[in-house]
Protein backbone atom coordinates (compact mmCIF):
# COMPACT_ATOMS: atom_id res chain seq x y z
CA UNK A 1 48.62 -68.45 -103.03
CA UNK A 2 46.36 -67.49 -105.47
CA UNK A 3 43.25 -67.78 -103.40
CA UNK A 4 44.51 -64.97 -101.28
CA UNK A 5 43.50 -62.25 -103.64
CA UNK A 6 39.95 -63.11 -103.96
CA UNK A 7 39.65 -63.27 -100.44
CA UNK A 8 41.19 -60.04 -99.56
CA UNK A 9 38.57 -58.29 -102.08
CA UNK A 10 35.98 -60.34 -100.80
CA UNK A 11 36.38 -59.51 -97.39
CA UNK A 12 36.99 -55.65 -98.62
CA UNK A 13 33.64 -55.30 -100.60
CA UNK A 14 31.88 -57.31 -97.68
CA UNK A 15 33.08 -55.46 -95.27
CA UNK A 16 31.94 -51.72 -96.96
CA UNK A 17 28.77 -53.12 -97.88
CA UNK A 18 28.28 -53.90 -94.19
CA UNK A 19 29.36 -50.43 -93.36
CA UNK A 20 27.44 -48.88 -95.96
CA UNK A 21 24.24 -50.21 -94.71
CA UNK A 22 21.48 -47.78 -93.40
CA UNK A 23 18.17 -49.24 -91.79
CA UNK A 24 14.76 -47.75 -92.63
CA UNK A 25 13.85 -45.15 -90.78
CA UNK A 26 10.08 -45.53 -89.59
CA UNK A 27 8.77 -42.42 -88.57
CA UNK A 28 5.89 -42.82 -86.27
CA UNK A 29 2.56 -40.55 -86.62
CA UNK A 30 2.02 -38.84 -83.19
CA UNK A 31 -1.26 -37.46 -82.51
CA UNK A 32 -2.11 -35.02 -80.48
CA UNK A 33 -2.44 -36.03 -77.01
CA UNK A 34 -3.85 -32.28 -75.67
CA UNK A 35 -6.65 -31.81 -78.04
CA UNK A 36 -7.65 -35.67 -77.84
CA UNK A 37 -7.59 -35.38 -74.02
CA UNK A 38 -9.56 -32.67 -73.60
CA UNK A 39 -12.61 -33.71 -75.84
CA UNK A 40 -12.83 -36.98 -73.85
CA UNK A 41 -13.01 -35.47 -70.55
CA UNK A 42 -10.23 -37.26 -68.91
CA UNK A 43 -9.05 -35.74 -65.42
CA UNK A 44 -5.73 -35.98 -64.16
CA UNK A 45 -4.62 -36.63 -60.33
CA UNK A 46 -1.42 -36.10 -59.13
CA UNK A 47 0.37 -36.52 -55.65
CA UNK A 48 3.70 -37.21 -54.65
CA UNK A 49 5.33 -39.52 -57.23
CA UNK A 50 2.50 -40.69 -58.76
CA UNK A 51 0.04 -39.65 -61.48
CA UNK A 52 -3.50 -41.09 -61.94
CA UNK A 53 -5.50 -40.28 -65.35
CA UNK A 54 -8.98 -41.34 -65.12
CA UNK A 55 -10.64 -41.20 -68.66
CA UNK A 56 -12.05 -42.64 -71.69
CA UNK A 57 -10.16 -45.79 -73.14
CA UNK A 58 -7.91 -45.16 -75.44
CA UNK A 59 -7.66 -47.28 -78.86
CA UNK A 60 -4.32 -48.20 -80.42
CA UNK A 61 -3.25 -51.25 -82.60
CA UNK A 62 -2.21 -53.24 -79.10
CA UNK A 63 -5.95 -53.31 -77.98
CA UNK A 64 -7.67 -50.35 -75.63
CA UNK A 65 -5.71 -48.83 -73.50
């Protein structure tokens, strides 16, 4: 019987600590796709469904793309 109380305010503050709990936020850095495009001289082929971009590659931190 006397355990009870210090789990009930156990399980309280563990339970609004989980709530209370906010994940960095990572913004990303987006650069600009138009103005890189266009100095590289990529061209762009549509049809139907598809799109085709024929250019130079591309490097990002997962290798050349």
């Amino acid at each position: 019987m006397r355990r009870a109380p210090i789990v009930l305010v156990a399980t309280v503050i563990g339970t609004t600590g989980v709530l209370m709990f906010k994940p960095r936020e990572v913004t990303p850095s987006v650069a600009s796709s138009s103005s890189s495009t266009a100095s590289q001289g990529a061209t762009v082929s549509k049809s139907r469904s598809t799109s085709i971009a024929t250019g130079a590659a591309v490097s990002t931190r997962f290798g050349n793309t």
